[in-house]
C-alpha atoms as a PDB file:
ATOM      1  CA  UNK A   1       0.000   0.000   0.000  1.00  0.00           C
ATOM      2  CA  UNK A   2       1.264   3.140  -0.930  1.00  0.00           C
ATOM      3  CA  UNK A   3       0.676   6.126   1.268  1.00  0.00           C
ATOM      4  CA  UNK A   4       0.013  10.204  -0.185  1.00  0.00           C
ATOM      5  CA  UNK A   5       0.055  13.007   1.504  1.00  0.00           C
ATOM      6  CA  UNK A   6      -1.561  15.655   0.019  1.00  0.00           C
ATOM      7  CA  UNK A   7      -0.919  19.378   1.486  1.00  0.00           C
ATOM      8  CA  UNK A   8      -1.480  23.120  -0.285  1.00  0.00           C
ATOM      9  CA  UNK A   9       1.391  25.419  -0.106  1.00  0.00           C
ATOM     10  CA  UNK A  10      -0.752  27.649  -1.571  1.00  0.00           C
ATOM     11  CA  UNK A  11      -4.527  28.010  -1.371  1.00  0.00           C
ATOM     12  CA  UNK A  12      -6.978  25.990   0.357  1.00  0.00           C
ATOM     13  CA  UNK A  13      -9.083  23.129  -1.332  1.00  0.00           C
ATOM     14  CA  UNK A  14     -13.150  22.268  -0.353  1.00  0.00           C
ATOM     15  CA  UNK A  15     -13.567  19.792   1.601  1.00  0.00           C
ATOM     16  CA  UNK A  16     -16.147  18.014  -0.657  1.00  0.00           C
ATOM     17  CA  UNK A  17     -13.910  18.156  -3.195  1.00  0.00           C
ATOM     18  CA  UNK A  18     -11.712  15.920  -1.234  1.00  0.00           C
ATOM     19  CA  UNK A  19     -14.144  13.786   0.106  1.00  0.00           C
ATOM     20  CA  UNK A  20     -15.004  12.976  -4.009  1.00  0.00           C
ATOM     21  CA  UNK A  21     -11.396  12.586  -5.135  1.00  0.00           C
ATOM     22  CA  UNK A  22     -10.944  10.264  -1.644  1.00  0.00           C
ATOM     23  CA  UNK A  23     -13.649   8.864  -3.037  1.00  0.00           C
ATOM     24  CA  UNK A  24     -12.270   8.168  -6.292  1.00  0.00           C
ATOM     25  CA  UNK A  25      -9.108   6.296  -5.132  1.00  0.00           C
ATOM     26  CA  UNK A  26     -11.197   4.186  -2.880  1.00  0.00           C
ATOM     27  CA  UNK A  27     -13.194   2.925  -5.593  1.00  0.00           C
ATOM     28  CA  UNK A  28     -10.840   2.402  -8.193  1.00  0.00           C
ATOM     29  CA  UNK A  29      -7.184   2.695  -6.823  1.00  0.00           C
ATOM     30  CA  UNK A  30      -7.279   0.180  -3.941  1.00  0.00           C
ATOM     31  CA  UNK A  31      -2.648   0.478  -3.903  1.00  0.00           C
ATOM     32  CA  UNK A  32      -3.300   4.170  -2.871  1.00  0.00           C
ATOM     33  CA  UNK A  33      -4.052   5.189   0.787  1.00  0.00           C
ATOM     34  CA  UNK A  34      -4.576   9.049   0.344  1.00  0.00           C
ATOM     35  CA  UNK A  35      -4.136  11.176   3.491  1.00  0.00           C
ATOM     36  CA  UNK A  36      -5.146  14.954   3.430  1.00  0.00           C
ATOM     37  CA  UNK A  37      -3.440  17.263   6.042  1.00  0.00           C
ATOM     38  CA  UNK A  38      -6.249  19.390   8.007  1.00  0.00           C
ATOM     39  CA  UNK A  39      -4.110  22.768   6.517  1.00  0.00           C
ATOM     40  CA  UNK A  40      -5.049  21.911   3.317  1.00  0.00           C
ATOM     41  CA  UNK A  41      -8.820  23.587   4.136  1.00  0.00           C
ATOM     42  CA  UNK A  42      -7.359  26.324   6.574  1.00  0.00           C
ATOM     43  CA  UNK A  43      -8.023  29.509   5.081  1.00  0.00           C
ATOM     44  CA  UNK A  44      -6.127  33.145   5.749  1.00  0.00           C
ATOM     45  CA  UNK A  45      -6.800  35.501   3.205  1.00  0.00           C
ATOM     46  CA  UNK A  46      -5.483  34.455   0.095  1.00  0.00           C
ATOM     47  CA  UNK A  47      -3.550  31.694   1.371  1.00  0.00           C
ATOM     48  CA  UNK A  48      -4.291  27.907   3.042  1.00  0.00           C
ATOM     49  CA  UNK A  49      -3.169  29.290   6.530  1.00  0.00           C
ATOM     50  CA  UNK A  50      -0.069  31.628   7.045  1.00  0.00           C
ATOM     51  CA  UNK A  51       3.240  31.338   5.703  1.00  0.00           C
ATOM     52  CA  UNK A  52       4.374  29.550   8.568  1.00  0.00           C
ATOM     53  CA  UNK A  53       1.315  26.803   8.806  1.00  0.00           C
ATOM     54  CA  UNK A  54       1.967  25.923   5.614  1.00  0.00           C
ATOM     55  CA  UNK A  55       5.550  25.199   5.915  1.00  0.00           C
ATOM     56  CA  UNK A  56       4.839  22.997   8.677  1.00  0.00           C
ATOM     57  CA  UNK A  57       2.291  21.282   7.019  1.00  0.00           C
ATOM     58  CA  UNK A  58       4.571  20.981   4.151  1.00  0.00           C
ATOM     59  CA  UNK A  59       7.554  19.629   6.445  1.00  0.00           C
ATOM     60  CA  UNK A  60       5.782  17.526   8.131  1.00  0.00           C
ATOM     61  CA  UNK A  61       4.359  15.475   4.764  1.00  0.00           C
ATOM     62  CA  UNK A  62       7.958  15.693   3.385  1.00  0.00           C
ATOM     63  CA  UNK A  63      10.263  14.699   6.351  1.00  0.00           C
ATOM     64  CA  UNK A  64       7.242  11.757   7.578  1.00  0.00           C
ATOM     65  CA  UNK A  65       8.860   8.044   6.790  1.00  0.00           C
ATOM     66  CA  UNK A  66       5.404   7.034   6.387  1.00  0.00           C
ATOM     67  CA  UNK A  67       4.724   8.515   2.994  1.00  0.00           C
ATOM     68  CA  UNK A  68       5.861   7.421  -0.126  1.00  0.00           C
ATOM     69  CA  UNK A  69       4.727  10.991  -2.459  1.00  0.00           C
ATOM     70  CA  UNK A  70       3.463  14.459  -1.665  1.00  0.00           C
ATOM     71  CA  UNK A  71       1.116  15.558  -3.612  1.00  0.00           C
ATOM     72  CA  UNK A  72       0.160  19.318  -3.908  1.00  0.00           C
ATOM     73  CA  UNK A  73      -3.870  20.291  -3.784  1.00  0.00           C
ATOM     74  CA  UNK A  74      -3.952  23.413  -5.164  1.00  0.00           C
ATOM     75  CA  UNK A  75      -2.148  25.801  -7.164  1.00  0.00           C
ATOM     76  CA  UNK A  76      -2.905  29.621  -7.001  1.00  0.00           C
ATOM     77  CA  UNK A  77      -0.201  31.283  -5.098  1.00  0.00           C
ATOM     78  CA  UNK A  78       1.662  30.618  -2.084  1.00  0.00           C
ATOM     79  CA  UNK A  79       4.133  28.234  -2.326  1.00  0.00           C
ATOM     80  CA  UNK A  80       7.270  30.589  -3.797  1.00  0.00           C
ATOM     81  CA  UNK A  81       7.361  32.326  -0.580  1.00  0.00           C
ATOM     82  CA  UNK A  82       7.796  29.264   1.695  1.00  0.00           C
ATOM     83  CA  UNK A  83       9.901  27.141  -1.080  1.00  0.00           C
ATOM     84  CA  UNK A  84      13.163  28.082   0.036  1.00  0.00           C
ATOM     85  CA  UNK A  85      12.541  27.220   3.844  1.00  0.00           C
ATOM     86  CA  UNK A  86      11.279  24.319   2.725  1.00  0.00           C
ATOM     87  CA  UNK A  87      13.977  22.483   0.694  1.00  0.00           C
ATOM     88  CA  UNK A  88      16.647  24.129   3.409  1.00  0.00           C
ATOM     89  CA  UNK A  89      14.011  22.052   6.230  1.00  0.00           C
ATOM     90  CA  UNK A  90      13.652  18.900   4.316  1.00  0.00           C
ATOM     91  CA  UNK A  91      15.764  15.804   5.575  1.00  0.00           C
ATOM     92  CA  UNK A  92      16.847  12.463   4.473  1.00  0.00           C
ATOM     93  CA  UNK A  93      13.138  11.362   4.511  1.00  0.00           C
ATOM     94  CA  UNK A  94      12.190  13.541   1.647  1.00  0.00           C
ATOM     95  CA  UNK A  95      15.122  12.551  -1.043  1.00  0.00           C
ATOM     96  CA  UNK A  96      13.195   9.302  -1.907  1.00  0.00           C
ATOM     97  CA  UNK A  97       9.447  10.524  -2.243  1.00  0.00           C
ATOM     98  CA  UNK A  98       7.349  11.866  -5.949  1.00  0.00           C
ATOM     99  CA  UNK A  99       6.211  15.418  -5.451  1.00  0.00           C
ATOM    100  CA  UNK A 100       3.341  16.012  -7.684  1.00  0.00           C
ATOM    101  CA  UNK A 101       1.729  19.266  -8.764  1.00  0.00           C
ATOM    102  CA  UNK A 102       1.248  22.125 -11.449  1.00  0.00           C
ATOM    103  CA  UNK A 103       1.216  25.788 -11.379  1.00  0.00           C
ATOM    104  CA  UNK A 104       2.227  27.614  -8.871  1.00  0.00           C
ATOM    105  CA  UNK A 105       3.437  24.039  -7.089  1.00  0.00           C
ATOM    106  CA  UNK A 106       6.011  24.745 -10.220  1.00  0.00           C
ATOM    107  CA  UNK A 107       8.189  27.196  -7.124  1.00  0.00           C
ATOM    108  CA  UNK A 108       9.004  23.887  -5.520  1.00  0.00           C
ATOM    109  CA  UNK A 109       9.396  21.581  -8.268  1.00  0.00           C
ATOM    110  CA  UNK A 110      11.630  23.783  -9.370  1.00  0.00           C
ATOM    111  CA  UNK A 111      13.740  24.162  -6.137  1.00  0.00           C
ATOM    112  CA  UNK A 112      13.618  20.781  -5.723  1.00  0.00           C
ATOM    113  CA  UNK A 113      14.642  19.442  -8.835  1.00  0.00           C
ATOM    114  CA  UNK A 114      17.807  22.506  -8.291  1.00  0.00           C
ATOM    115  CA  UNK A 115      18.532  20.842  -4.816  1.00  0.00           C
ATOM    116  CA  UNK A 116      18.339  16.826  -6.193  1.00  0.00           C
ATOM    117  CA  UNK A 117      15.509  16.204  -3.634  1.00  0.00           C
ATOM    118  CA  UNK A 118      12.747  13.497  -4.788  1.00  0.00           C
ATOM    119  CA  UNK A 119      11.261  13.102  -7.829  1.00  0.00           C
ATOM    120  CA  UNK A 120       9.372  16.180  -8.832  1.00  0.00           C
ATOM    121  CA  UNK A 121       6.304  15.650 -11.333  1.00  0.00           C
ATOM    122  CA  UNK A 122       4.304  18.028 -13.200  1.00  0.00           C
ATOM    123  CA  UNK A 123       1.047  16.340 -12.305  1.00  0.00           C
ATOM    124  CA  UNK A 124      -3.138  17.443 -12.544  1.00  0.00           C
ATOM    125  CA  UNK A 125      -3.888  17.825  -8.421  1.00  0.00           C
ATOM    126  CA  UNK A 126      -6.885  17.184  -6.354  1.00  0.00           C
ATOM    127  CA  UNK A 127      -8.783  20.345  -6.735  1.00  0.00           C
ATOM    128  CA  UNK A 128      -8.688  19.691 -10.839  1.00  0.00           C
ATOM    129  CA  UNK A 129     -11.732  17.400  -9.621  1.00  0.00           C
ATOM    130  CA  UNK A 130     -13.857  20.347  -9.517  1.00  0.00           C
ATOM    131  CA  UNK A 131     -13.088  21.481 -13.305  1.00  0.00           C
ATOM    132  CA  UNK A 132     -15.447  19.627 -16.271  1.00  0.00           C
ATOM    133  CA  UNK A 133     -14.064  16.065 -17.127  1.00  0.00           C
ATOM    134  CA  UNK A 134     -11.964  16.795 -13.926  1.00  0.00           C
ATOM    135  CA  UNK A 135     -11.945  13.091 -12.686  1.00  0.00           C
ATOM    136  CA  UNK A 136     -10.059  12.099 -15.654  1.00  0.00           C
ATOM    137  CA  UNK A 137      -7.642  14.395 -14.243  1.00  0.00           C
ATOM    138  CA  UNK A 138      -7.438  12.958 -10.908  1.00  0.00           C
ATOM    139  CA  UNK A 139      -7.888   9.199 -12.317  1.00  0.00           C
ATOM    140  CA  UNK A 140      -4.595  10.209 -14.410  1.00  0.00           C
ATOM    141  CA  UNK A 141      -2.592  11.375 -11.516  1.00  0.00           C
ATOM    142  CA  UNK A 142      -3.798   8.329  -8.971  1.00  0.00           C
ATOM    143  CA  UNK A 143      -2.802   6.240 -12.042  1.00  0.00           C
ATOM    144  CA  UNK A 144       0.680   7.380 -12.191  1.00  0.00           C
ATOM    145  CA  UNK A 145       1.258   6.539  -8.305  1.00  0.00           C
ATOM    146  CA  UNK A 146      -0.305   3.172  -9.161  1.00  0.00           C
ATOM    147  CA  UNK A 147       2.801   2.865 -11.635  1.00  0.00           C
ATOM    148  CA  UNK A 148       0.928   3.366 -15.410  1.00  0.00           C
ATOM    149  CA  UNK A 149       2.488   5.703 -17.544  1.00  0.00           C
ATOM    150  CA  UNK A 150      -0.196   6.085 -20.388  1.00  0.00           C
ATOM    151  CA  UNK A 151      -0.853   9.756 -19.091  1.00  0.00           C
ATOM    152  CA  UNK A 152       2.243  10.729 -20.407  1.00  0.00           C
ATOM    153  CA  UNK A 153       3.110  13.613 -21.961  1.00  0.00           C
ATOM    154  CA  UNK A 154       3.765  11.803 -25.598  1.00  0.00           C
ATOM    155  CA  UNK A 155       6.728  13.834 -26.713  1.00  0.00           C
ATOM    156  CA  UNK A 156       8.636  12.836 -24.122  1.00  0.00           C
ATOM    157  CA  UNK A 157      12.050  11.002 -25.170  1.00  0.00           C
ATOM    158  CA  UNK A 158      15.814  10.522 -24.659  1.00  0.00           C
ATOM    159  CA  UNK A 159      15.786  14.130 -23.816  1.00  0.00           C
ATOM    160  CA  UNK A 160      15.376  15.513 -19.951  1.00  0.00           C
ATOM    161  CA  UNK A 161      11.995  17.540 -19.299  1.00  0.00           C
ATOM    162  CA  UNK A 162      10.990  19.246 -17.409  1.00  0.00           C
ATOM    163  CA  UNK A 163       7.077  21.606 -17.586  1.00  0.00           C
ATOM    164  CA  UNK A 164       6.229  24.318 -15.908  1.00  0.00           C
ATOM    165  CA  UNK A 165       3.409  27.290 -15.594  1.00  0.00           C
ATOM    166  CA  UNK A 166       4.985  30.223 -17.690  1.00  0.00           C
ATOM    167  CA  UNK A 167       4.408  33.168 -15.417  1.00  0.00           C
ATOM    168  CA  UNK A 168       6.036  30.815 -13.100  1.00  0.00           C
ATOM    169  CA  UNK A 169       9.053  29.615 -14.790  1.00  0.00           C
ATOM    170  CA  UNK A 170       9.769  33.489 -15.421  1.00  0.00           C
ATOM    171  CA  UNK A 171       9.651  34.498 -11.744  1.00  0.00           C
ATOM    172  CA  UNK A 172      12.143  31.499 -10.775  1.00  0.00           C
ATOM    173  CA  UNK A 173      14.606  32.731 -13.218  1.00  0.00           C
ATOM    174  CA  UNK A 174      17.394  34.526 -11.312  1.00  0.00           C
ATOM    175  CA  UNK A 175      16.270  33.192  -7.689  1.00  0.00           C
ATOM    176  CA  UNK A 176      17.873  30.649  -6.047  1.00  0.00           C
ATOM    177  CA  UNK A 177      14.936  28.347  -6.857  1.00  0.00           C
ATOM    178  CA  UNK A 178      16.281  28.011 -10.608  1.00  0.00           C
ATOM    179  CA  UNK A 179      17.117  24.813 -11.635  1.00  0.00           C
ATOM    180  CA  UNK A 180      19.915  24.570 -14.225  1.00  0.00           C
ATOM    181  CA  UNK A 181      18.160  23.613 -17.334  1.00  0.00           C
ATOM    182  CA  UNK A 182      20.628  22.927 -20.095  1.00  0.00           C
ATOM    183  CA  UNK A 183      20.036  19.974 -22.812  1.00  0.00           C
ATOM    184  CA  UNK A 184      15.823  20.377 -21.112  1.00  0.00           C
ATOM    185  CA  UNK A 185      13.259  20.171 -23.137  1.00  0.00           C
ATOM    186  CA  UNK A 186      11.042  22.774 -21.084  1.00  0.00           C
ATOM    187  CA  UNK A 187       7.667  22.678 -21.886  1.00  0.00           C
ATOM    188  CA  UNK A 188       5.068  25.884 -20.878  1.00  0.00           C
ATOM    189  CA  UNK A 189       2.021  27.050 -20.196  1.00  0.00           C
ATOM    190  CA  UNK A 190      -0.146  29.602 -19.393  1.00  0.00           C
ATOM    191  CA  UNK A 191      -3.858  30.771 -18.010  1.00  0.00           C
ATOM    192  CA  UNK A 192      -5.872  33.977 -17.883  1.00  0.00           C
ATOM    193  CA  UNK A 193      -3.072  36.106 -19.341  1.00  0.00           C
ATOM    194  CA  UNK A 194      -3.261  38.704 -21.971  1.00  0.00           C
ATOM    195  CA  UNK A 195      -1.049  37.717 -25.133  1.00  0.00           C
ATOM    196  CA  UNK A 196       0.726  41.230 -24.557  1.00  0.00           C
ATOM    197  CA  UNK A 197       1.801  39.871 -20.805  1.00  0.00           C
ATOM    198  CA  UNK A 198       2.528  36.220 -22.582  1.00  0.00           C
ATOM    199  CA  UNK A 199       5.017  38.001 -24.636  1.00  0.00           C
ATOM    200  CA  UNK A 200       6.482  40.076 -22.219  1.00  0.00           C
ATOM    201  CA  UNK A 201       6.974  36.834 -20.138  1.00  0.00           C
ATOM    202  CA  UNK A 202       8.861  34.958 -23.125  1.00  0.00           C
ATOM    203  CA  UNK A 203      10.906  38.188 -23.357  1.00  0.00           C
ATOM    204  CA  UNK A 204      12.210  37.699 -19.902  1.00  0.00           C
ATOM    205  CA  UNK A 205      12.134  33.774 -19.824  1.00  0.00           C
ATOM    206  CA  UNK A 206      14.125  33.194 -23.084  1.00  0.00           C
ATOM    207  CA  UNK A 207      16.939  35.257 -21.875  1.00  0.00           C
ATOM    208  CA  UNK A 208      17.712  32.717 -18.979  1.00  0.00           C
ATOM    209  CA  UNK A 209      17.086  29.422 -21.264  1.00  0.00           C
ATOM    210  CA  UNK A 210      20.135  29.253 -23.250  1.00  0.00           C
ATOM    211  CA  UNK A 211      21.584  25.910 -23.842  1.00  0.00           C
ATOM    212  CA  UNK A 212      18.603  24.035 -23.551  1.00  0.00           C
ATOM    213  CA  UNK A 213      17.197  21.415 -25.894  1.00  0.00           C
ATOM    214  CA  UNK A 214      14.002  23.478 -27.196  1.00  0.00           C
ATOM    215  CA  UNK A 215      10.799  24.773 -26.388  1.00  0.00           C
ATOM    216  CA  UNK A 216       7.344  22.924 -26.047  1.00  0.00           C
ATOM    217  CA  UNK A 217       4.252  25.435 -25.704  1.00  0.00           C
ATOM    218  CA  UNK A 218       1.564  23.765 -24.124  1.00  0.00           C
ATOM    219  CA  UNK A 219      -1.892  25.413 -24.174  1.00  0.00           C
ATOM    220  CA  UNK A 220      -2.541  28.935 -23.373  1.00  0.00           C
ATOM    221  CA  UNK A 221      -5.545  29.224 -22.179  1.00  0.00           C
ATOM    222  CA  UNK A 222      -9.039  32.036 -21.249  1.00  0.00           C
ATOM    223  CA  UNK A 223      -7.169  34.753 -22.761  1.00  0.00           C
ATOM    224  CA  UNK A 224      -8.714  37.642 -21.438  1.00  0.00           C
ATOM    225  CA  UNK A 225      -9.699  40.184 -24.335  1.00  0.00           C
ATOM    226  CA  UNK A 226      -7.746  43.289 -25.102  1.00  0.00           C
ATOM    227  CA  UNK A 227      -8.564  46.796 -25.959  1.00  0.00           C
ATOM    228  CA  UNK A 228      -6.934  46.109 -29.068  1.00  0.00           C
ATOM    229  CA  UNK A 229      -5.861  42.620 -30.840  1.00  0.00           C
ATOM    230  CA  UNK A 230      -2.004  41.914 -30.071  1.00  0.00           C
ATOM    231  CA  UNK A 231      -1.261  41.020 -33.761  1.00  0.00           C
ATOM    232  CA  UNK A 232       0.344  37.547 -32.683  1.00  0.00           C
ATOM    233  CA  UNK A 233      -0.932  34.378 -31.450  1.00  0.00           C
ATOM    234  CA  UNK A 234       0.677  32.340 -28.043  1.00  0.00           C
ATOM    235  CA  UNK A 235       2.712  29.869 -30.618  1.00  0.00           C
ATOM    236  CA  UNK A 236       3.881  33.356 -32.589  1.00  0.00           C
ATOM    237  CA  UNK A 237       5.131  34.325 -29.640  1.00  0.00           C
ATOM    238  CA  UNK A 238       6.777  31.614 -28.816  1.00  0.00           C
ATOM    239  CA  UNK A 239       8.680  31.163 -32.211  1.00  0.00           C
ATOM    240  CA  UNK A 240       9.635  34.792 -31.895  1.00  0.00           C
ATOM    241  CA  UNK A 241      11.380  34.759 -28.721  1.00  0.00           C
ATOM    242  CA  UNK A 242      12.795  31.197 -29.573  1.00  0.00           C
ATOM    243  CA  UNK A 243      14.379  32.313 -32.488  1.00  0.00           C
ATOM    244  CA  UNK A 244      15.572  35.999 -31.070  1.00  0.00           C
ATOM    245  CA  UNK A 245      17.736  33.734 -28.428  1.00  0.00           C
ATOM    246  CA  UNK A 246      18.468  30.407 -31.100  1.00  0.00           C
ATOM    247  CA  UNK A 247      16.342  28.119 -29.163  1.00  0.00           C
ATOM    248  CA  UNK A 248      14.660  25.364 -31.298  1.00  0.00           C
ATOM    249  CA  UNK A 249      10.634  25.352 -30.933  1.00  0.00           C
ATOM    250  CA  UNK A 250      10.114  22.373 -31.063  1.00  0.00           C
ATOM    251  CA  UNK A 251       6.116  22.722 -31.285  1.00  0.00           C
ATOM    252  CA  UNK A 252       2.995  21.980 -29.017  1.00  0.00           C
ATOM    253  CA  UNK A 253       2.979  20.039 -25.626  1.00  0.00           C
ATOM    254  CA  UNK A 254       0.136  18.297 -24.153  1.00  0.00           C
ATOM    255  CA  UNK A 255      -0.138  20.316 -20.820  1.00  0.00           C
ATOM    256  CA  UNK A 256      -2.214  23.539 -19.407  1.00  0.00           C
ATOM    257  CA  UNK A 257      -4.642  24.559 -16.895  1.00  0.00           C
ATOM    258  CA  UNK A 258      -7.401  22.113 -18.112  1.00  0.00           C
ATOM    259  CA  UNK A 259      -8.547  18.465 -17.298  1.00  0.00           C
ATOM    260  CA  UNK A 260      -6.617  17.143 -20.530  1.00  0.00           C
ATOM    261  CA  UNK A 261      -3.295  18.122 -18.815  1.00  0.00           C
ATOM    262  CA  UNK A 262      -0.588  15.426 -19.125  1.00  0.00           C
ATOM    263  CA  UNK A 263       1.935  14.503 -16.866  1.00  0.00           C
ATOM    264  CA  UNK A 264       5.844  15.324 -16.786  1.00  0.00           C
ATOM    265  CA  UNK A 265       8.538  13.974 -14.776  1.00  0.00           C
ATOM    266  CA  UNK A 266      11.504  16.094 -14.145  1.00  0.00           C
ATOM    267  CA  UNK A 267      14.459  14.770 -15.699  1.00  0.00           C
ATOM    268  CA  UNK A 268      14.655  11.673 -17.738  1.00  0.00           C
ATOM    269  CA  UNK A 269      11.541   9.734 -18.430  1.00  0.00           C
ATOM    270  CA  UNK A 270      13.287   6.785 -18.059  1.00  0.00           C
ATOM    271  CA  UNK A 271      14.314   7.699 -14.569  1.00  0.00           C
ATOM    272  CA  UNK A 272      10.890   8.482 -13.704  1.00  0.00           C
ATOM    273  CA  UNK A 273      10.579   6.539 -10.291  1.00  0.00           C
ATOM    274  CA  UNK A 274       7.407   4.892  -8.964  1.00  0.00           C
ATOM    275  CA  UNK A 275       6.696   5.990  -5.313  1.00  0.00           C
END
């Protein structure tokens, strides 16, 4: 039996919507044994309790010998201002676990996959149960920990990947939460942006991605609309800035803020560890 424990660096989840996705690997994922920390329905504002609950909450999932993965429930914001406390806090327990998540979880995958702790995997989370078709979603996570890989993102090969939000992927660059990224494919993708802000964010993010393999743009998605049309869509952005800094675009990825999002592993695919 494999044990998760499912936190929220960021912002709190319902708890209905755990009770269904509970509900979920009960009926169909009897490996699993899903355990939700009480922070992850605190709520403080903005946030799933303070900065300093959710660290401890965090901690406590990470450093516990008893879990095998820890998997985010929410993405928002949050977790960049507790990631670095974090992966300093984390001991020997941690270094073997999956940490699975998307968005804004992409602050510690990030740091993580920098410091060579776990296995970080850009993953749908528990709260995607409340978006349409959002138990395929969950099924396709809980499926994963169960050890099938058909909800694979299907370009991945022989090269290391590694997916992230694109907002942000740009705010990690030039913190000490930046992973080095050379020979990467990194694959991106965005949410309720306007295409004026996506290109502003390739103009920063490009400029810290030399050396790597190429560029994936996965979908970029409820574009809000504009006083004016930009002139340019997300994947002529993306060639743009790919070809002012020589990085090969290497076309579309299967990922974004929707239930169809695939799944990622940090690294090498073939490396991708089962908890």
């Amino acid at each position: 039996m494999l044990r998760i424990a499912i936190c929220a660096p960021s912002t709190p989840i319902l708890p209905e919507d755990a009770g269904r996705v509970a509900a979920l690997a009960a009926a169909e994922f009897h490996g699993l044994e899903l355990h939700f920390h009480p922070q992850c329905f605190v709520s403080d504002g903005h946030f799933a309790g303070h900065d300093e609950a959710r660290l401890a909450a965090l901690l406590e999932c990470a450093n516990d010998r008893g879990f095998d993965a820890v998997w985010f429930a929410r993405g928002g914001y949050g977790a960049g201002r507790i990631a670095e406390a974090a992966i300093e806090q984390m001991d020997c327990a941690a270094q073997d676990k999956v940490f699975l998540g998307y968005s804004d979880a992409g602050y510690l995958l990030g740091g993580l996959y920098r410091a060579r702790i776990g296995h970080p995997v850009h993953a749908p989370m528990p709260n995607d149960i409340r978006r349409q078709g959002g138990e395929a979603a969950v099924r396709r996570t809980l499926a994963y920990l169960s050890g099938a890989r058909a909800g694979l993102e299907p370009s991945l090969n022989d090269h290391p990947a590694v997916a992230f939000n694109l907002m942000t992927l740009a705010m990690l660059c030039g913190t000490p939460l930046m992973p080095g990224l050379a020979r990467h494919v990194v694959m991106v993708e965005e949410v309720s942006e306007h295409l004026y802000a996506v290109d502003r964010l390739f103009f920063h993010l490009t400029a810290h991605l030399g050396g790597i393999a190429g560029l994936r743009l996965g979908r970029v998605s409820d574009v809000p609309e504009n006083d004016r049309p930009f002139g340019a869509s997300a994947v002529e952005i993306a060639r743009h800035w790919c070809a002012r800094h020589a990085i090969p675009f290497l076309g579309e990825a299967d990922i974004g803020h929707d239930a169809a999002n695939r799944i990622v592993p940090f690294g090498l695919v073939s490396d991708a560890r089962r908890p």
